[in-house]
N, C-alpha and C. Protein backbone atom coordinates (compact mmCIF):
# COMPACT_ATOMS: atom_id res chain seq x y z
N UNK A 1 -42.62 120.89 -73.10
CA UNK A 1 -42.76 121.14 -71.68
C UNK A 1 -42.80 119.81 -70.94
N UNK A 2 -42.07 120.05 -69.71
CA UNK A 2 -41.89 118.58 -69.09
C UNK A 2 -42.32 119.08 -67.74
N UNK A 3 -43.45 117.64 -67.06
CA UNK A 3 -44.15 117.76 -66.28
C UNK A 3 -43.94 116.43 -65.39
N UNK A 4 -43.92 116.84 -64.08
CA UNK A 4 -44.08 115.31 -63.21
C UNK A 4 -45.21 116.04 -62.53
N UNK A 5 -45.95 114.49 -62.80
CA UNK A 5 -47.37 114.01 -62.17
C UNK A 5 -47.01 113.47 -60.79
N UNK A 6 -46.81 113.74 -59.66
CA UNK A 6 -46.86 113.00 -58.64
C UNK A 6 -48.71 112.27 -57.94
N UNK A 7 -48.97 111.27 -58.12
CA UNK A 7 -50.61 110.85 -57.99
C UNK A 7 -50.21 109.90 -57.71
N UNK A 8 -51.16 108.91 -56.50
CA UNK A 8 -51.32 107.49 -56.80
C UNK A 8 -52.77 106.99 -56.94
N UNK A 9 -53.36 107.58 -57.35
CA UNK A 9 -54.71 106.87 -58.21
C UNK A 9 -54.48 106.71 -59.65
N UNK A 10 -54.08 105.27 -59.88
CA UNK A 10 -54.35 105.00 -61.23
C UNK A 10 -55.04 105.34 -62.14
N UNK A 11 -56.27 105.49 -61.80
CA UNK A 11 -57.08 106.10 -62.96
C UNK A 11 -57.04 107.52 -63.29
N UNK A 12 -56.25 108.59 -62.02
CA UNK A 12 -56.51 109.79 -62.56
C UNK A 12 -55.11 109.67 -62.96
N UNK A 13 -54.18 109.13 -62.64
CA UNK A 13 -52.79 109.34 -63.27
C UNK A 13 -52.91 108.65 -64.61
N UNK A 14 -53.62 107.61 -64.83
CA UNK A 14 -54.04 107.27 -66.86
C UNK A 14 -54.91 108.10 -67.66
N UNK A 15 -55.81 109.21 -66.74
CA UNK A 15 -56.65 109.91 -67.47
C UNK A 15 -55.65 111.17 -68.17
N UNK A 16 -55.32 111.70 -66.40
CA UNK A 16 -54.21 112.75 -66.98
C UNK A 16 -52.78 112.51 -68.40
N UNK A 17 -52.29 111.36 -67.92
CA UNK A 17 -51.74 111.46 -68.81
C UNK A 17 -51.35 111.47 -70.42
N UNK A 18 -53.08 110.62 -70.38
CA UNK A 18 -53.86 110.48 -72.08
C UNK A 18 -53.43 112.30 -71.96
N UNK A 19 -54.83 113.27 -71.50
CA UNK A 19 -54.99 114.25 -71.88
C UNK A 19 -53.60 115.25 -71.99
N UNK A 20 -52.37 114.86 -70.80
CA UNK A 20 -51.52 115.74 -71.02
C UNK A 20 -50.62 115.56 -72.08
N UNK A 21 -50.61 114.63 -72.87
CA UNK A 21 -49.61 114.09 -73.74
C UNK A 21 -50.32 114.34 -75.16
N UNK A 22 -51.55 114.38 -74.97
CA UNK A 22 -52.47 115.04 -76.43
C UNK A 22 -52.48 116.64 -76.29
N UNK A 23 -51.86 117.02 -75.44
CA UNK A 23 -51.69 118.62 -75.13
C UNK A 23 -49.99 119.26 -75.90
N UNK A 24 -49.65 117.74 -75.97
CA UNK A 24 -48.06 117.68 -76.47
C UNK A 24 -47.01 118.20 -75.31
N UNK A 25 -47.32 117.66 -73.82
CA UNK A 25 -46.46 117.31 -73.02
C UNK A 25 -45.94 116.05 -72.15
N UNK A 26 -44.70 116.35 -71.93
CA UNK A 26 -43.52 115.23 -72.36
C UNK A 26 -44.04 114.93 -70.58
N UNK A 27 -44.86 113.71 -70.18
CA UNK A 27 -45.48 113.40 -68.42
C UNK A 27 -44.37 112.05 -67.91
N UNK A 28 -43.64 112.71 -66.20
CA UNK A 28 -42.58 111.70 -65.64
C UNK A 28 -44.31 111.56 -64.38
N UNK A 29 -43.95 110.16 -64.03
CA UNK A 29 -45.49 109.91 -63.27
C UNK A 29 -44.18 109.14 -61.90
N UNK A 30 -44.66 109.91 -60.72
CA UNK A 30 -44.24 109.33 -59.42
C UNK A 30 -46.07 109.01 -58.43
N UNK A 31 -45.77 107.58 -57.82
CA UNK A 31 -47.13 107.43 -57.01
C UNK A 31 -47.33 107.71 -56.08
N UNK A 32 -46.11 107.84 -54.60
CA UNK A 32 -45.63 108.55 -53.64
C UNK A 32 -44.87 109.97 -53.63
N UNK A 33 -45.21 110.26 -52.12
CA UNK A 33 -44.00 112.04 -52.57
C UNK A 33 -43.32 111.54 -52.05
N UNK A 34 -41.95 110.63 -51.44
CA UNK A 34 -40.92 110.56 -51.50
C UNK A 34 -40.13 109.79 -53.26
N UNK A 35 -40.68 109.30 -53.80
CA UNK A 35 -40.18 109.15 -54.92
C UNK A 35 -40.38 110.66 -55.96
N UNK A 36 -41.52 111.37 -56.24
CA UNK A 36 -42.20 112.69 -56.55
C UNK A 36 -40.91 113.37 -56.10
N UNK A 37 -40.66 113.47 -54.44
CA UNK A 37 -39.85 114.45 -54.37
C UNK A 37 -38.03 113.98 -54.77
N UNK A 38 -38.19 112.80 -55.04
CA UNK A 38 -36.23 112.88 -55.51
C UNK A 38 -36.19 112.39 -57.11
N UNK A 39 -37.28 112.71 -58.00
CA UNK A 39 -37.84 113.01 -59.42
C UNK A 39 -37.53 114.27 -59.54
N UNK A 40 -37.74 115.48 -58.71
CA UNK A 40 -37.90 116.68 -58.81
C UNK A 40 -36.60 117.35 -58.62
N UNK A 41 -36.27 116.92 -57.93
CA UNK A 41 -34.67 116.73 -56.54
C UNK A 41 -33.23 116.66 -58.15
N UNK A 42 -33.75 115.15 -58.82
CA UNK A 42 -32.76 115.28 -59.88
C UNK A 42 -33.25 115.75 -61.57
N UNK A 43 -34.20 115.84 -61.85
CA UNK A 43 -34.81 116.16 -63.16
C UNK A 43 -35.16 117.70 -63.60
N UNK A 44 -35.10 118.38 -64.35
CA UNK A 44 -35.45 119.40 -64.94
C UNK A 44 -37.08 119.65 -65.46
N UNK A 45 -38.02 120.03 -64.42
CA UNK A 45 -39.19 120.22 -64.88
C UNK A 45 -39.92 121.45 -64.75
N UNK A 46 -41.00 121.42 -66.14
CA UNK A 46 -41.65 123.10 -65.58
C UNK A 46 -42.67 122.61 -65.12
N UNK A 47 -42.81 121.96 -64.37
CA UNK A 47 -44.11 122.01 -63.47
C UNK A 47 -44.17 121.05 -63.27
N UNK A 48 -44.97 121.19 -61.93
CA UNK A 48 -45.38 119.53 -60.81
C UNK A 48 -46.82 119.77 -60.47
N UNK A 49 -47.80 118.73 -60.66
CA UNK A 49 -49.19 118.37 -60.54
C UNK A 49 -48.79 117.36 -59.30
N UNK A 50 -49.22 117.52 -58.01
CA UNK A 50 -49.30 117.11 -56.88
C UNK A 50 -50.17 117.35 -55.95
N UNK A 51 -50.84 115.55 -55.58
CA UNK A 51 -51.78 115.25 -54.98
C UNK A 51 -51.14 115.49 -53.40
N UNK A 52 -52.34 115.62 -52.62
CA UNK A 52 -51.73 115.55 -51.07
C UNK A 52 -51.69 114.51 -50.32
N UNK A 53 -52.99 113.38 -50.74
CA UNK A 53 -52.52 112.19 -49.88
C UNK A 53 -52.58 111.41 -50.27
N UNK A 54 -51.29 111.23 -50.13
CA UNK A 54 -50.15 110.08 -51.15
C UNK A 54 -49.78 109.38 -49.99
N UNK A 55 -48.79 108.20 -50.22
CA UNK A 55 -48.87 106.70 -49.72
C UNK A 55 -46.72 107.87 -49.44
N UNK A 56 -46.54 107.24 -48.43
CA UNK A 56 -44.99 107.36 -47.86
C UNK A 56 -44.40 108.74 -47.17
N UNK A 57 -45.13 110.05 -48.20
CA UNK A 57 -45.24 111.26 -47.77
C UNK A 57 -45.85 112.15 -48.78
N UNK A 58 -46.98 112.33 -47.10
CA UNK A 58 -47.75 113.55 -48.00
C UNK A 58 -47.39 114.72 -49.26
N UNK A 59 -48.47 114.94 -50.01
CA UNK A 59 -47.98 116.19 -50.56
C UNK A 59 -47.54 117.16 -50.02
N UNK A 60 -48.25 117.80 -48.83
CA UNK A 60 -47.72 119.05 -47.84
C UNK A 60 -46.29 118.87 -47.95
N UNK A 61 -45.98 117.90 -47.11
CA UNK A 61 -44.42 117.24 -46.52
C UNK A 61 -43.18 117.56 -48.19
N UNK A 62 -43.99 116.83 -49.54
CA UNK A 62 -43.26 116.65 -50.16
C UNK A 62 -43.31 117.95 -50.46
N UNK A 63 -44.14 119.28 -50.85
CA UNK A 63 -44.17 120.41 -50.92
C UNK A 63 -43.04 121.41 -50.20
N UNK A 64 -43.08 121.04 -49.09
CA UNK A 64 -42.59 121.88 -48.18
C UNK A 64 -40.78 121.66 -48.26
N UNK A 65 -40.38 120.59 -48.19
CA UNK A 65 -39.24 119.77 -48.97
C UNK A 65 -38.63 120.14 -50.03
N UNK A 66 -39.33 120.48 -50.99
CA UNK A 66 -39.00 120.74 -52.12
C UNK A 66 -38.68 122.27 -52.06
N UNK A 67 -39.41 122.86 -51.42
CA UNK A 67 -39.25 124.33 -51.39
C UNK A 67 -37.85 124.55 -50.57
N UNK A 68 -38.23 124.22 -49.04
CA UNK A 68 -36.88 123.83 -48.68
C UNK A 68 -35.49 123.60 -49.20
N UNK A 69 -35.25 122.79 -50.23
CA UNK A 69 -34.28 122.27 -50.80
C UNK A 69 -34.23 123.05 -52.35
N UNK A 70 -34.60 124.43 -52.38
CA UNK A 70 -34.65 125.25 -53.08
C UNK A 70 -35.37 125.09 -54.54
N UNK A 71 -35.93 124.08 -54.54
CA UNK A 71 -36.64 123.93 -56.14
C UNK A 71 -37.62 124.57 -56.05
N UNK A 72 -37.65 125.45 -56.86
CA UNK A 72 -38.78 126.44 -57.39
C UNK A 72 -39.61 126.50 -58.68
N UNK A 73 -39.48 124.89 -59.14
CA UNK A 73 -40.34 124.79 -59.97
C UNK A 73 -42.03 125.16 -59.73
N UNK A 74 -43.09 125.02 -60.49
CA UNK A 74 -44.57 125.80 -59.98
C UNK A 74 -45.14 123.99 -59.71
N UNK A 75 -45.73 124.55 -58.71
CA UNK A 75 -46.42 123.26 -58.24
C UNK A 75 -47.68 123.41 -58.11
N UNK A 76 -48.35 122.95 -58.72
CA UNK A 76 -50.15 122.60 -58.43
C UNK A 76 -50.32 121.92 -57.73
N UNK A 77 -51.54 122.09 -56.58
CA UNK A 77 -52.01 121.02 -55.99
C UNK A 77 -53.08 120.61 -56.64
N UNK A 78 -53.22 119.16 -56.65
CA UNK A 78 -54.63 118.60 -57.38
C UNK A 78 -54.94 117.55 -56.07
N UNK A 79 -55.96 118.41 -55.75
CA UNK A 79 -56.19 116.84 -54.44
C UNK A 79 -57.88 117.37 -54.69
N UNK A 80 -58.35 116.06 -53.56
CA UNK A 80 -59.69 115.90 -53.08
C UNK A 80 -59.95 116.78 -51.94
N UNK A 81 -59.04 117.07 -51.17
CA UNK A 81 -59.31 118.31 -49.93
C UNK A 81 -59.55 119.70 -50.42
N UNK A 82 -60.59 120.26 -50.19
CA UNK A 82 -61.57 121.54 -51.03
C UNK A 82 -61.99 121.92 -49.74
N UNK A 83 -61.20 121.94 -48.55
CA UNK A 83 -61.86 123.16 -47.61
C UNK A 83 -60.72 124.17 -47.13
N UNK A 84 -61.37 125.26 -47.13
CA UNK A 84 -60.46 126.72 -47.06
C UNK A 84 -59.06 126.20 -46.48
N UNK A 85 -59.41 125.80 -45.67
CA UNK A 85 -57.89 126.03 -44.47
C UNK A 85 -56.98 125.11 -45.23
N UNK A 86 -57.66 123.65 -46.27
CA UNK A 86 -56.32 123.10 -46.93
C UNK A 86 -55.93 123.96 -47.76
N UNK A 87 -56.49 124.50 -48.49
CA UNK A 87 -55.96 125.38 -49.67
C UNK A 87 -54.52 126.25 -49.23
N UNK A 88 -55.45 126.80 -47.98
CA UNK A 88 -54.15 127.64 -47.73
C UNK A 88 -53.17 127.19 -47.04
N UNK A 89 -53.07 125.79 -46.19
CA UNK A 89 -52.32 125.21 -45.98
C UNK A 89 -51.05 125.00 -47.23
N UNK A 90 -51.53 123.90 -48.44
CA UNK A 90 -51.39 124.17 -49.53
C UNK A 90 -50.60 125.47 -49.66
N UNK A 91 -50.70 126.00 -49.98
CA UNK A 91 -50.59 127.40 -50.39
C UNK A 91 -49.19 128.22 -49.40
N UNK A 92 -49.28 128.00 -48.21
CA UNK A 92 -48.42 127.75 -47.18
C UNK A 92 -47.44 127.18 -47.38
N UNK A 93 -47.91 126.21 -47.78
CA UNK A 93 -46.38 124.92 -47.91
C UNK A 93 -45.37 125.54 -48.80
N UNK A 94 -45.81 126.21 -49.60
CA UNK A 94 -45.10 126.78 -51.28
C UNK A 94 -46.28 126.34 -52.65
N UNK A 95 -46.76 125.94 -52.22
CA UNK A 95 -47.44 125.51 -53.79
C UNK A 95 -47.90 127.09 -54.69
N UNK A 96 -48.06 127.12 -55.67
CA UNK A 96 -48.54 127.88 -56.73
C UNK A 96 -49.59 127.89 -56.60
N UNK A 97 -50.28 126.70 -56.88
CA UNK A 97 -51.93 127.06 -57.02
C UNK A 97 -52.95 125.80 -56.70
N UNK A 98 -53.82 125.59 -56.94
CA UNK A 98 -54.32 124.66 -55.94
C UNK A 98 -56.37 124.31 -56.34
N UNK A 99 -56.22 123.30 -57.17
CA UNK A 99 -57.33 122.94 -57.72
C UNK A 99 -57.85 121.43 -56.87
N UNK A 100 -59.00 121.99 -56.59
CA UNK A 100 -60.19 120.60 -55.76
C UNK A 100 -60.33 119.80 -57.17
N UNK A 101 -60.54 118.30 -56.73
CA UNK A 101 -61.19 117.13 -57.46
C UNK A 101 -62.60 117.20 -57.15
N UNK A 102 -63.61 116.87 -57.60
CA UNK A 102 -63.51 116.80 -59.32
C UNK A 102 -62.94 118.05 -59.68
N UNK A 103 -62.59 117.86 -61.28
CA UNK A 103 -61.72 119.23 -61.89
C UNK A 103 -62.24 118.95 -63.30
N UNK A 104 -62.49 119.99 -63.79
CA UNK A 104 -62.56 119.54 -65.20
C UNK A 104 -61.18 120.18 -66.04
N UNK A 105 -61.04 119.20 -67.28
CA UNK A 105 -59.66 118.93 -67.58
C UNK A 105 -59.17 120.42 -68.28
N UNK A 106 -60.30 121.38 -68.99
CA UNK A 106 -59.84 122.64 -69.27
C UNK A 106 -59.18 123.78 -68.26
N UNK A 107 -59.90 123.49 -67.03
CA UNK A 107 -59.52 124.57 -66.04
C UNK A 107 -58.26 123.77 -65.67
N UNK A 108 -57.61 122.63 -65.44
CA UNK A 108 -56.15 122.69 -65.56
C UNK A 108 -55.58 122.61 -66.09
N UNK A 109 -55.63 122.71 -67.49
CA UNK A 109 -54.77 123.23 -68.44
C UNK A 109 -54.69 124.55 -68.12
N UNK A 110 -55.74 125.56 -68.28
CA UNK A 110 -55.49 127.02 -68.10
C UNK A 110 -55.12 127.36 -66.63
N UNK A 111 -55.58 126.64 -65.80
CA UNK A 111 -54.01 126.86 -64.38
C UNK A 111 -52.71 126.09 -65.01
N UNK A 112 -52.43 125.72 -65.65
CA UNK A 112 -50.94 125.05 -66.23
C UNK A 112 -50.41 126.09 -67.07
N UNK A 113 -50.92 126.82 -67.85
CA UNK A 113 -50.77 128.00 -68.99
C UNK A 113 -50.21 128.78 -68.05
N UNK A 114 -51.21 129.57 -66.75
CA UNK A 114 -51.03 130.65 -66.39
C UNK A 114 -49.42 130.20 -65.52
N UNK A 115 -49.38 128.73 -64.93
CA UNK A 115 -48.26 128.98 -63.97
C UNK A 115 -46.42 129.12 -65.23
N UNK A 116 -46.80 128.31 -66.43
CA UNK A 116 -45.97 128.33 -66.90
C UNK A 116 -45.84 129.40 -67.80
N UNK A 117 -46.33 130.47 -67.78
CA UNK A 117 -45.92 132.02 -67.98
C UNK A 117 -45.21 132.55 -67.17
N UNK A 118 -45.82 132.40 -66.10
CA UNK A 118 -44.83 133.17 -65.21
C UNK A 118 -43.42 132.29 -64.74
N UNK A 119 -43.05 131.36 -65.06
CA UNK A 119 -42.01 130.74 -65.83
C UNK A 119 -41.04 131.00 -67.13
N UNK A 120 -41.53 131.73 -67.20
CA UNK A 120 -40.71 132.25 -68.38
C UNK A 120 -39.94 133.71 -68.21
């Protein structure tokens, strides 16, 4: 399974990717959503882990873009914004599903399970 990380915090983009690669998935890492979104634009992925505020363009923006431009890969949001109205903003944009920071690393794996079922 191949995954782009769009994040620009270093440390959660080195944590994640220890844990996602000991999960035995194959991680493309973008630090902005305009690079995130033309990763997505040319690459084959089942799933995108995307933060919302990112450096060039937001997640929303890169969300909404992507949907736009017909990619329907499943997109998680992983951000620090945890109040109702982002979620569903989020959620609005096109995203799949939508986990607050802190996170602990089991509950996104099992939001990663559930989106890439219904992927199949």
């Amino acid at each position: 399974m191949r995954i782009l990380l769009i994040e620009d915090d270093k440390k959660i983009t080195a944590a994640l990717n220890r844990g996602l690669k000991s999960e035995g998935y194959a991680v493309d890492n973008a630090a902005d959503g305009i690079t995130g979104q033309e990763l997505a634009e040319i690459n084959n992925y089942d799933l995108i882990i995307l933060d919302i505020m990112l450096p060039k363009q937001d997640g929303w923006q890169t969300c909404a873009k992507l949907r736009g431009n017909k990619i329907l890969t499943p997109i998680l949001m992983l951000t620090a914004l945890d109040d109702v109205s982002d979620k569903i903003k989020g959620l609005d944009q096109g995203a799949d599903d939508y986990l607050a920071k802190p996170f602990h690393f089991g509950e996104l794996l099992a939001r990663m399970r559930a989106l890439l079922r219904r992927g199949k």
